[in-house]
Each structure stands twice: as C-alpha cells, then as structure tokens.
Protein backbone atom coordinates (compact mmCIF):
# COMPACT_ATOMS: atom_id res chain seq x y z
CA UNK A 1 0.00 0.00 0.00
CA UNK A 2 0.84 3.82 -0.65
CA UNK A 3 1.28 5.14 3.08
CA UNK A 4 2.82 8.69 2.16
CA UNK A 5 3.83 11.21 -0.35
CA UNK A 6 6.14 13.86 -1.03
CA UNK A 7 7.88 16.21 -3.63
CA UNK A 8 11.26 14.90 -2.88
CA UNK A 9 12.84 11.80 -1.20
CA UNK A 10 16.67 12.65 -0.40
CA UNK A 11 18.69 9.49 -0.02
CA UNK A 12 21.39 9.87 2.70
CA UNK A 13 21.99 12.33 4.98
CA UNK A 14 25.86 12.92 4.09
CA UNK A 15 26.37 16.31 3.83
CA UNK A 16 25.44 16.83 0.29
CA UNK A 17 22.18 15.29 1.46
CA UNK A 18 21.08 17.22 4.29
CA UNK A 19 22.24 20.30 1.96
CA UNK A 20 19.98 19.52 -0.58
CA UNK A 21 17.11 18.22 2.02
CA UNK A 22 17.06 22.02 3.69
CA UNK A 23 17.56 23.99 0.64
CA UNK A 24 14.41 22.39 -0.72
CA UNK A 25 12.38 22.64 2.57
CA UNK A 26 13.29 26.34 2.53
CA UNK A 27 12.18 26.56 -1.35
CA UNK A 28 8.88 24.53 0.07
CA UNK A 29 9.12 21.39 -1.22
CA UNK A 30 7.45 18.29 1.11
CA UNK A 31 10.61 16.18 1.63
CA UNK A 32 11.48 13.12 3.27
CA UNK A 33 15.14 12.61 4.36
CA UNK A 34 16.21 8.81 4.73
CA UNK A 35 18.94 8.34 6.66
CA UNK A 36 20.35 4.20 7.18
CA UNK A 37 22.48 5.17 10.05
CA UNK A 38 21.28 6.44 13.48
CA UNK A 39 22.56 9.77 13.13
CA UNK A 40 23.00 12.28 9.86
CA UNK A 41 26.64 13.11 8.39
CA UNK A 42 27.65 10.12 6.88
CA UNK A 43 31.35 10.47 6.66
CA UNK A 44 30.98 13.65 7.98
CA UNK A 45 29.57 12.73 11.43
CA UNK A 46 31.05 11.87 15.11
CA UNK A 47 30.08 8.54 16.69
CA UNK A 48 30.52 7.48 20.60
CA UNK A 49 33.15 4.85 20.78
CA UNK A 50 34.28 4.38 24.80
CA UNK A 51 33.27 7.70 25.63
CA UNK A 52 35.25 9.43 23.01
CA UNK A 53 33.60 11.33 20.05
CA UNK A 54 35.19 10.11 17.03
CA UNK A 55 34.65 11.91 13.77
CA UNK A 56 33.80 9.23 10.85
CA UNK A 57 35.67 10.71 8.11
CA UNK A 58 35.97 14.72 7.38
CA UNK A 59 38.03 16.25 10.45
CA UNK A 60 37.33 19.80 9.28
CA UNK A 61 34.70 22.42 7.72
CA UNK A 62 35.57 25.07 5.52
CA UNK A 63 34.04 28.07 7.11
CA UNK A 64 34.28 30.19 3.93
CA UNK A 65 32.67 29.85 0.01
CA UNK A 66 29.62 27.35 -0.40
CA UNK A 67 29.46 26.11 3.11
CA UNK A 68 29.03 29.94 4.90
CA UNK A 69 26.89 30.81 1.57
CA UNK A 70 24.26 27.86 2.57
CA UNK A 71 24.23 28.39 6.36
CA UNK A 72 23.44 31.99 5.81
CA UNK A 73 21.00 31.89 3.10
CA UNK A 74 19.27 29.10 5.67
CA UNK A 75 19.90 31.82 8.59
CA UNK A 76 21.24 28.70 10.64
CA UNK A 77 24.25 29.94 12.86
CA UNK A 78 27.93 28.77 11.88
CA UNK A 79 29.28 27.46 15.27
CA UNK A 80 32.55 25.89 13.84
CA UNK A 81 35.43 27.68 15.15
CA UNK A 82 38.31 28.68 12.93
CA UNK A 83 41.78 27.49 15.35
CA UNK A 84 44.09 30.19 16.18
CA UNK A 85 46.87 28.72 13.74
CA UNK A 86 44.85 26.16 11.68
CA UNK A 87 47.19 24.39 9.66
CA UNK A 88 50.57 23.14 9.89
CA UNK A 89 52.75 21.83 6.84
CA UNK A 90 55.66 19.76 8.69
CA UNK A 91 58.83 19.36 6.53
CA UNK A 92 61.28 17.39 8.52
CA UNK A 93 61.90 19.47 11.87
CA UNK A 94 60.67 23.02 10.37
CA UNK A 95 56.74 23.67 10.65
CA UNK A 96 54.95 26.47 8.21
CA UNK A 97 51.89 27.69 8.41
CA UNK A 98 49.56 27.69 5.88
CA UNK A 99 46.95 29.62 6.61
CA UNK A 100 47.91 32.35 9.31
CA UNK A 101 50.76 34.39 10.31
CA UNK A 102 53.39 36.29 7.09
CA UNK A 103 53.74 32.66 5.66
CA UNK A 104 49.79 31.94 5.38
CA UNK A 105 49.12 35.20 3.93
CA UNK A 106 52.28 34.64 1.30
CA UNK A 107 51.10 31.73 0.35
CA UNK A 108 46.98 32.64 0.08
CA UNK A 109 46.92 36.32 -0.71
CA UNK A 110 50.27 36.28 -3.39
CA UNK A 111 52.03 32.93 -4.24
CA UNK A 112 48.61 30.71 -5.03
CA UNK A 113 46.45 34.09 -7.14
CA UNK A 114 49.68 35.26 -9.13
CA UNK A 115 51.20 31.54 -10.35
CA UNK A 116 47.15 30.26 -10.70
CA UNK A 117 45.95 33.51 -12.67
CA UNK A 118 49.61 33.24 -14.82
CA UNK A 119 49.09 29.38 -15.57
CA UNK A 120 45.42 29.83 -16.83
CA UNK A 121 46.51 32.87 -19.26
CA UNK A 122 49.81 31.98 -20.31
CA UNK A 123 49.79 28.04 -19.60
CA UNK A 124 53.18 28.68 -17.49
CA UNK A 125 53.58 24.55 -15.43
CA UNK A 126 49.93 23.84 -15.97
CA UNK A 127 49.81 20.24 -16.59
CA UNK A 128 48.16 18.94 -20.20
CA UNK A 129 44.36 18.49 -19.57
CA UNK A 130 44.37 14.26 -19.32
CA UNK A 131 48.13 14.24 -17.98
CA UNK A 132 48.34 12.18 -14.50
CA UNK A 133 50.18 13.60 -11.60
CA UNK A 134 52.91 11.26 -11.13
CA UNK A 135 53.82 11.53 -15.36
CA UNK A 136 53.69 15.44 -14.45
CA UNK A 137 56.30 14.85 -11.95
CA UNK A 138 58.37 12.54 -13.92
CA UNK A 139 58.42 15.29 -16.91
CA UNK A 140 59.46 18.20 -14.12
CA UNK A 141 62.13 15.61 -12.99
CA UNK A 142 60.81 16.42 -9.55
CA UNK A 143 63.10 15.03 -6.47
CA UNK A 144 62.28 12.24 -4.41
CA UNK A 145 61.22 14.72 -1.63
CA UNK A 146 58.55 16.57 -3.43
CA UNK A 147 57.16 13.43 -4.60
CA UNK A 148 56.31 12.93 -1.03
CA UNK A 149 55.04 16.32 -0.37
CA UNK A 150 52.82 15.77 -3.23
CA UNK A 151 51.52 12.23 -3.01
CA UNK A 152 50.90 13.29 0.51
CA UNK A 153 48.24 16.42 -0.54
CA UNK A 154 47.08 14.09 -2.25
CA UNK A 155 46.29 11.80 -0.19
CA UNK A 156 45.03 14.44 2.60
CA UNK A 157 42.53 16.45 0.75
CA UNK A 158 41.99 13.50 -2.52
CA UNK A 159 42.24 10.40 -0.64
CA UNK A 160 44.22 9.50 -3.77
CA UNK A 161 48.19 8.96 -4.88
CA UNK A 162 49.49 10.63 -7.82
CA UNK A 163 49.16 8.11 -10.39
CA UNK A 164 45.29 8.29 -9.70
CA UNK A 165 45.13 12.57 -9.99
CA UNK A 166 44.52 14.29 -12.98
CA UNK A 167 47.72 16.62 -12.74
CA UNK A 168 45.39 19.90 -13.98
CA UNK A 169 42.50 18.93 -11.54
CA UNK A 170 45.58 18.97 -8.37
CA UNK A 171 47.25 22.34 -9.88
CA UNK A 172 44.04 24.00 -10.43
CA UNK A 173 42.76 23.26 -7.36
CA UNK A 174 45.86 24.36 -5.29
CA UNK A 175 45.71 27.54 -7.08
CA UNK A 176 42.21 28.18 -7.29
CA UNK A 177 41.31 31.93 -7.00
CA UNK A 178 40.84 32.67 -3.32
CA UNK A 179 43.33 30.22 -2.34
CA UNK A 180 43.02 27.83 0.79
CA UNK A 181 39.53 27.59 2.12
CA UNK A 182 39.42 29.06 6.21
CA UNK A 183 38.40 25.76 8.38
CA UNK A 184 36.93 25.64 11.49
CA UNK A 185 36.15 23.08 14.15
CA UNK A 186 32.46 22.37 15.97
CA UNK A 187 32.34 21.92 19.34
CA UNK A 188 30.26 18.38 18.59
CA UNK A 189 32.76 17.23 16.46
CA UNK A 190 32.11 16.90 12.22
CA UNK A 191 28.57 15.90 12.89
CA UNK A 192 27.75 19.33 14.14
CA UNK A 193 27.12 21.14 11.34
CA UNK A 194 24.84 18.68 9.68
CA UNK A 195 22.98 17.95 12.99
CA UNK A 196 22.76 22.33 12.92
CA UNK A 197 21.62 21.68 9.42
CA UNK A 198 19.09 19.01 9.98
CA UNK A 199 17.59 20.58 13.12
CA UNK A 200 16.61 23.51 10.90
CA UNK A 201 15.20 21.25 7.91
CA UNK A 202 12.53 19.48 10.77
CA UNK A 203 12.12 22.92 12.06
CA UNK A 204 11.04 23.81 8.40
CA UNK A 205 9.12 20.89 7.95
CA UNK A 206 11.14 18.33 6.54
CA UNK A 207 10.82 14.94 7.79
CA UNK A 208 14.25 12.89 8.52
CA UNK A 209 13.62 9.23 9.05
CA UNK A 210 17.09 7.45 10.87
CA UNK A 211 17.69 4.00 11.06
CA UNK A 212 15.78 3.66 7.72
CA UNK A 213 16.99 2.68 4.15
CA UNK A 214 15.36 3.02 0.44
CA UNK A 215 15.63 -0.42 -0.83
CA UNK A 216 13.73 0.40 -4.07
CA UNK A 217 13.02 2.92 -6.66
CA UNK A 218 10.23 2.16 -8.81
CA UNK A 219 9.87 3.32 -12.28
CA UNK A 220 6.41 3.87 -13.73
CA UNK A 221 5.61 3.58 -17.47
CA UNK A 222 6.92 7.15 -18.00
CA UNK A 223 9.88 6.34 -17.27
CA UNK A 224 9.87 8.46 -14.33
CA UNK A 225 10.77 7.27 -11.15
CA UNK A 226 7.01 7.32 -9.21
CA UNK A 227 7.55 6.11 -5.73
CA UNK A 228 10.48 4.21 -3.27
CA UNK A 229 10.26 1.51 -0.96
CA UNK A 230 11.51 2.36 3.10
CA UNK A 231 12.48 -0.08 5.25
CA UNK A 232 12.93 0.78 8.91
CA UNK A 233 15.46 -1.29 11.28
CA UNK A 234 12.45 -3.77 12.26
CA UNK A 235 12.28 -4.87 8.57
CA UNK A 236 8.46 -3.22 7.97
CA UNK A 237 8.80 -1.51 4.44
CA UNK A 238 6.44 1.66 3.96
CA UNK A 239 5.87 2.72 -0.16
CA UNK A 240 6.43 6.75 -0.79
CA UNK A 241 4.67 8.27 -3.85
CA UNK A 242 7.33 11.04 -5.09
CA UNK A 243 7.67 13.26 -8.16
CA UNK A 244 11.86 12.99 -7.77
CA UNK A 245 14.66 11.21 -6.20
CA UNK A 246 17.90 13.13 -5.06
CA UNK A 247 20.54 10.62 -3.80
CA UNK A 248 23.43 10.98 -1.65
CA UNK A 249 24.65 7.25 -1.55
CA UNK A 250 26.79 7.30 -4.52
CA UNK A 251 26.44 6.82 -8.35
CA UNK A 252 27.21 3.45 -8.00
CA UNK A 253 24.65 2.50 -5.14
CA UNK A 254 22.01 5.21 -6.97
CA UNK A 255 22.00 2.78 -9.97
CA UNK A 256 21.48 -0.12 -7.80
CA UNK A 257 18.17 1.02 -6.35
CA UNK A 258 16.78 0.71 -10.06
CA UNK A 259 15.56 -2.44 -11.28
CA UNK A 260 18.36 -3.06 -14.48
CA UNK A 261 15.91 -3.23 -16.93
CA UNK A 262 14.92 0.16 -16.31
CA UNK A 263 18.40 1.58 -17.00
CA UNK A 264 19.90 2.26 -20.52
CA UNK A 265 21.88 -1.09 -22.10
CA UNK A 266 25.63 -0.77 -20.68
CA UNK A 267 24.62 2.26 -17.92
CA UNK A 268 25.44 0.07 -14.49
CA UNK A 269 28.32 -1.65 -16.27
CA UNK A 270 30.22 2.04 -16.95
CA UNK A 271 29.40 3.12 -13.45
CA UNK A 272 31.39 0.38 -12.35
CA UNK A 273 34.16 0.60 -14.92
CA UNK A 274 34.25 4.20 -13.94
CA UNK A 275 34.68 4.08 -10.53
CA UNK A 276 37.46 5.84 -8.75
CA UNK A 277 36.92 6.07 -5.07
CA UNK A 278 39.54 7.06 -2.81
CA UNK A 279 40.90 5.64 0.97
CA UNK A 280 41.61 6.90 3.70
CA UNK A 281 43.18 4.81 7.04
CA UNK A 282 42.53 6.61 10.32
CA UNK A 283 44.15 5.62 13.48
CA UNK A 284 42.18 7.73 16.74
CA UNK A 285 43.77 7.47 19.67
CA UNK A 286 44.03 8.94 23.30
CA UNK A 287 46.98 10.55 25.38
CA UNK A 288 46.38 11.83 29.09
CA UNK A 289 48.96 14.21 28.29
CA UNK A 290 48.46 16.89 25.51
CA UNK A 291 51.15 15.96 22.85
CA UNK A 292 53.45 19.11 22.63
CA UNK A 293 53.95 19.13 18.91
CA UNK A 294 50.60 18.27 17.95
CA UNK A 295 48.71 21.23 19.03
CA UNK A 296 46.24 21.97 15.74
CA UNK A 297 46.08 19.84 12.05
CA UNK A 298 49.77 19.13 10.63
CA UNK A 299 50.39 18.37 7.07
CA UNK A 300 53.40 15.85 6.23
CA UNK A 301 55.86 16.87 4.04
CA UNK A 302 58.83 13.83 4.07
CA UNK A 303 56.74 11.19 5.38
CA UNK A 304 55.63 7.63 3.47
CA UNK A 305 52.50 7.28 4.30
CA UNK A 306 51.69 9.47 7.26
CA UNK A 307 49.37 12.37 5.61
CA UNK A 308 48.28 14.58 8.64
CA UNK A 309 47.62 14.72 12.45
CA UNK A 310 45.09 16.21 14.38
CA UNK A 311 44.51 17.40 17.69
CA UNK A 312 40.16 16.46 17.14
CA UNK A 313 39.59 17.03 21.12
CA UNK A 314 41.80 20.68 20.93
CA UNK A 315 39.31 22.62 19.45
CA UNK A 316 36.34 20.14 19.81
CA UNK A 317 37.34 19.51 23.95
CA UNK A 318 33.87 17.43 24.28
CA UNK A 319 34.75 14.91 22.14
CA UNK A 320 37.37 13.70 24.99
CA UNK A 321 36.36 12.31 28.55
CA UNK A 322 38.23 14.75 31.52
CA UNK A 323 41.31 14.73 31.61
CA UNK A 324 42.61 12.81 28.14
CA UNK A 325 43.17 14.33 24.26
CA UNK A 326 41.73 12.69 21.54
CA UNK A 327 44.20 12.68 18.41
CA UNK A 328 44.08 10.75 15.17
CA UNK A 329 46.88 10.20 12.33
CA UNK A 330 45.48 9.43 8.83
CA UNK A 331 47.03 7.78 5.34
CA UNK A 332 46.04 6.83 2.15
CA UNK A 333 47.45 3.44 1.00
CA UNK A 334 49.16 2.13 -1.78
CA UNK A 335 47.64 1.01 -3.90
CA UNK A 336 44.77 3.81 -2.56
CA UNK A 337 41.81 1.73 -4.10
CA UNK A 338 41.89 -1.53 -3.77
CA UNK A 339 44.34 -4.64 -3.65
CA UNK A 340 46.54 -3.30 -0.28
CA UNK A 341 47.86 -4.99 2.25
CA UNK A 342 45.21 -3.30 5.25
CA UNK A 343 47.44 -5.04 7.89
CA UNK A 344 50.69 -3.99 6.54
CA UNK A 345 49.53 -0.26 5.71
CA UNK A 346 48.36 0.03 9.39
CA UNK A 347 51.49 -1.31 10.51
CA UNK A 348 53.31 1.82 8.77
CA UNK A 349 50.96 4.26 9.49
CA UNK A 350 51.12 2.66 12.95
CA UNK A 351 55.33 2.98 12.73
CA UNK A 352 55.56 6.80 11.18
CA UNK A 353 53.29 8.33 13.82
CA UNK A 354 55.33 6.68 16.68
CA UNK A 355 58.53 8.54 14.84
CA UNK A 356 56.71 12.01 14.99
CA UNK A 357 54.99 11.50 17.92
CA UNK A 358 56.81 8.95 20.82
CA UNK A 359 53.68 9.44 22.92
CA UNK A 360 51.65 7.36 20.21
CA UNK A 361 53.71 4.11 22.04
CA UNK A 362 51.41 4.08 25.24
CA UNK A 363 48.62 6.03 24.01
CA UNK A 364 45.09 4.26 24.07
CA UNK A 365 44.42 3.29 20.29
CA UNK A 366 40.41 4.25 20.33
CA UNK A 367 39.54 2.76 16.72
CA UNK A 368 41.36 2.44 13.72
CA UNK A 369 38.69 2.63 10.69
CA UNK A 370 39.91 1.80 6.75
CA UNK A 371 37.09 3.84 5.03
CA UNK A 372 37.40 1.75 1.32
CA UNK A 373 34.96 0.03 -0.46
CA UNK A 374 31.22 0.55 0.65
CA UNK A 375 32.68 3.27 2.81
CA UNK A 376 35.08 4.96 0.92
CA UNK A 377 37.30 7.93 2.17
CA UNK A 378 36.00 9.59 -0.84
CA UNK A 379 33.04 7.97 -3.19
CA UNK A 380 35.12 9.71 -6.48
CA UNK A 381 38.30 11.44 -6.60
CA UNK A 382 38.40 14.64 -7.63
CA UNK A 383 38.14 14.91 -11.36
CA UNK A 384 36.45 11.67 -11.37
CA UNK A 385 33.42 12.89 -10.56
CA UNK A 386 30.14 11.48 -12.13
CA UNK A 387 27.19 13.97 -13.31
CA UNK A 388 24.44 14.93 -10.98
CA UNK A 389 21.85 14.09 -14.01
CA UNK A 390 21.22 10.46 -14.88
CA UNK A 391 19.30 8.64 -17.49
CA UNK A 392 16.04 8.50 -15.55
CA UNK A 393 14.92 12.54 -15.64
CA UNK A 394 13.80 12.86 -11.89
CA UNK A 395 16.95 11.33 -10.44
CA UNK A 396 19.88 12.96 -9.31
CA UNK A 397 22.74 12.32 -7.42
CA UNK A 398 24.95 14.63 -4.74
CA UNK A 399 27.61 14.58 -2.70
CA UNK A 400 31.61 13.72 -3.20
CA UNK A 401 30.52 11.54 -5.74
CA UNK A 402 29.05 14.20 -7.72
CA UNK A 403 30.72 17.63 -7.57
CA UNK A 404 31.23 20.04 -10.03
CA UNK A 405 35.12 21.17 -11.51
CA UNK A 406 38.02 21.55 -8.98
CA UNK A 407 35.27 21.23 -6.50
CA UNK A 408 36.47 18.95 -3.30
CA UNK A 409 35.72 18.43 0.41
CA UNK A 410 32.54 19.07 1.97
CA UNK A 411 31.90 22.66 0.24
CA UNK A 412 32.05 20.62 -3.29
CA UNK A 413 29.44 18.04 -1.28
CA UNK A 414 26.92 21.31 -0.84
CA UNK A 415 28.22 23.34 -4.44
CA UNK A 416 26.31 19.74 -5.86
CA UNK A 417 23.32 20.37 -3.77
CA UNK A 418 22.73 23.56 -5.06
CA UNK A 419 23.03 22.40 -8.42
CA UNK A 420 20.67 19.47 -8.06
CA UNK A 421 18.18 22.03 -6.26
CA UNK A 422 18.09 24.08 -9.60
CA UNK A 423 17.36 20.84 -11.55
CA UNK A 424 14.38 19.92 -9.55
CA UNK A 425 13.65 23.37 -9.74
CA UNK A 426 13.40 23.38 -13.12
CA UNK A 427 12.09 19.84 -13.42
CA UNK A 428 8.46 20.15 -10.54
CA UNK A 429 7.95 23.69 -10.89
CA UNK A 430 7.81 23.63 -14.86
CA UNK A 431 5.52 20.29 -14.74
C-alpha cells in the first residue's frame, strides 16, 4: 500500500544530502530525508566509541565559500570555530603555516592568485588536460622529496596517490582563485554542522527518518521514477509516492536502487568501470597528556605514508572524557583503491606516527577505521566525478561523488546540492 507522499525523497543524509534536504524545505518542497544510520553526516559525522567522540571521516569544515553561503541563506548559525593557527605543513623538523601568520598570507593572498591567474593565461607549469600527476612529476624531474610532499596532498585532501590525480584537476585546485579555504572546528565534532543543518530542515518541515533505508526505486511507465520503498530497522517496508529522487549514496549504489531493466543497455556496467573512489586509514587514539607538537592539524611533508595529524579534542574539547586528548593520524594506502595490504599499511601508518609522535607508544588506540569500499574515504576522486543528471529525468545524485570542476571536500558536497536544487527546480515547478 501507498502510506505517504512527497515532492522529494533525499537518499542519505551525508552532507550533500542534508544540503539539498534544507535547501528544498526552505524553497517549500514536502521532503522526506532517509537516513540508514542512526545519526545524519555520513562520513561527515562523530560517533561514541568508549566515551570518546570520534569523527567518521571529514576532520574539518571550511568556514568560507559554499558552506558559509548555505548556512546563511538558511539563517542557521555557523558554530565551527576557525583554530588560532589552523594548519601546519611539517617538513622534517621546520613547521609552516599555511593559513595564518606572514607565511599563510604569502602563500593565500600572493604565491597561489599570481602563479594560478599566470598558468590559466599563459599556460606557465599547468599540466596537459588528461596528464596524470605522477607523469607530471616525472616530466618536471621532480626530487624524491617533493614526490612525497605531493603524493601526501594528495592523499590528505583527494584520498588518492598521484598516479590516480589528474595533474590539472591537483594544480588547479591548489591555485584556485581565493586560495586555501578558512576551516573551522564544531564543538560536537564533524557531525555538528549537519545535525545544525538538519535541526533547521525538521524545524522547516522536513521529515528525517534514521535507522531507515530506500531499498527500491520504482519506475512507472513514463519512465519516471514514481515512488520508493523504506524499510525501517524492524524490517516493515512503507511505499512513498514522489515526483523525484535526489541521492546521496553514490552513483554506484544510486544505480542499484533501479531495477536493471529500467536503466539504458551498458549504464550500471560504466558506473562500475568508472569508478574511482579514494581511501583513507585513520588511526584515533588517546593521550592523558596533551602531545606538545601536535597542538592543531599538521600536514606531512617527508613522510611515506603518514598524511596529517590532528589534535580532534583541541578545538572540539567534548569529544574527549576529563582529563585525556583525543588525536588521530590518517594515510592513504598504496595502492589507494583496492588490492593493499590493510594489515601492513596500518602497521606503517602505525610505525611513522610513533617517529613524529613517541607518545603514540602508550597512548590508548580508540579505533582504527579503513574507510574503502562501501565506505570509501572519498566515493570519487576529484576529477572523477560522475554527473548529478542520470538517465532516468527525476533522479539525481549529490555529494563527493558528484561535484562540479576543482570542486572537493565538503563545500564541493553542498556546491552539488545547489546544483541538483536548480534541476528539480526546473524539473516540478515547470511540470
């Protein structure tokens, strides 16, 4: 039976989810948000493991560019903090900073603008369009030791290694008018901002359904998807008339909920071929002492596999029991997709952040999460990206599966949102 209907169904409440789910609300669409975890954020969120809040995935928000452009426009208040000295690159022994003090302001306001704005016009070290990143690096004969410096951005804002980066994608993004992207920390840990986010969309009259999972999209003879199938965590299934789907699960899983036969010959068998997610490794752990050189989020310049470090209970001191500090170290493996050793990879991440950091010996290891496969570190990396559109007209994906250009992190998760909000926009209000 038919129990309920609405405009929209949003699948997932990742970021570019919950996004989408309030900018519709606002724009007064009846939307149901379905949600198969117990809480909203997806890899953006903070779960209670032994009293310690540890963030599933993203360990910052940008506070700047599509992220403050949706919380205003929604009038919900930004409570993620930017850090006094928010980011750390860490080249042997010597520590710059990125994003504050004469060397942050070097790099943002003069270095990134003048080489970016130079290599668009005049094509001055801008990679060919299709070139990889590590064949970039061969042709600038590049040393050993900025090899490391770059597979490690890579890995800490891709979840990728060179050989898997389009080499434009990396130097366009680096040098990206408006340079680095001000982050900020929420008191509540990576969740907050979503929960913030979803609080307003129930406020506005949205209705979020947790523990709950679409296990079917059906197609009616129009070709139009026409209602989806719920299931709670008890198993009881609940049918939802709707005149459009926006998905947040991933190209890949979006195709799934589709009966094949409904999909154009040789659609689900590129999305496969085509898929380029990224990994991430993340060891969280606990000192009772705060660690003296790990004081905000460090970037790794000469390191394997070691990407950054953060201090997560520093800015975020809730997300640590009295009187301990909640710290994680994070990698990317080789190779970053699929086939690595996980044991052996953990082992070295394991090894590199006892060299930086000898409290990491006796520290309390909290969880150590491999976010690959079903939960990737990142569903596409950047420049793999699939289109928001797909073959059925009132289905649309989001999230870091589905940005636009040089779009990356959580920002690119809500730039998607807005752009799916104009399709449905276009697609209800016209029809």
């Amino acid at each position: 039976m038919t129990d309920e209907a609405y405009d929209v169904v949003v699948v997932g409440a990742g970021a570019g989810g919950v996004a989408a789910a309030a900018l519709l609300v606002k724009q007064g669409y009846r939307t149901l948000l379905v949600e198969r975890a117990a809480q909203v954020g997806g890899r953006a969120s903070t779960v209670d493991i032994d009293g310690f809040g540890i963030n599933t995935g993203a360990q910052i928000f940008e506070l700047g560019g599509a992220n403050k452009e949706l919380f205003d426009e929604l009038g919900v208040p930004l409570r993620a903090r930017r850090q006094a000295k928010p980011l750390v690159l860490r080249m042997g022994r010597r520590d710059i900073a990125m994003m504050s003090g004469p060397s942050g302001l070097l790099i943002n306001k003069v270095a990134i603008p003048v080489i970016g704005a130079l290599a668009r016009r005049f094509g001055w070290f801008r990679p060919a369009e299709h070139q990889r990143l590590d064949d970039w690096l061969a042709q600038l004969n590049a040393s050993p030791a900025a090899r490391k410096l770059v597979r490690n951005l890579t890995s800490a804002m891709f979840a990728a290694e060179p050989a898997d980066v389009c080499a434009r994608v990396f130097f366009d993004y680096l040098t990206k008018k408006g340079g680095m992207n001000p982050y900020g920390a929420h008191p509540d840990g990576s969740i907050g901002p979503w929960s913030d986010l979803a609080e307003y969309f129930e406020r506005a009259g949205g209705v979020l359904r947790l523990d709950s999972t679409v296990v079917r999209a059906e197609v009616g003879p129009s070709g139009l998807i026409e209602s989806v199938v719920v299931a709670d965590s008890s198993g009881s299934t609940t049918t939802v008339r709707t005149r459009c789907v926006v998905s947040n699960i991933g190209p890949v899983a979006t195709g799934q909920l589709v009966p094949a036969a409904q999909w154009p010959e040789g659609y689900l068998e590129s999305l496969a071929q085509q898929n380029y997610p990224g990994t991430l490794i993340t060891i969280n752990f606990a000192t009772e002492r705060p660690i003296p050189n790990l004081a905000t989020l460090i970037f790794f310049g000469h390191t394997r596999r070691l990407a950054y470090a953060s201090y997560v209970s520093g800015p975020s001191p809730r997300l640590a029991p009295a009187g301990r500090h909640l710290y994680c170290v994070t990698s990317t493996p080789h190779p970053a997709s699929s086939g690595f050793d996980t044991d052996a990879e953990v082992r070295l991440l394991e090894q590199e952040a006892a060299a930086e950091f000898p409290e990491f010996a006796t520290a309390q290891i909290i969880s150590v999460a491999v976010c690959t496969g079903d939960w990737p570190g990142q569903r596409a990396i950047p420049g793999r990206d699939w289109p928001n559109a797909t073959p059925i007209a009132n289905l649309w994906n989001v999230g870091d599966g589905a940005r636009p250009p040089l779009a990356a992190g959580l920002s690119g998760c809500v730039e998607s949102a807005r752009l799916v909000v104009a399709a449905v926009n276009e697609k209800v209000r016209l029809n």
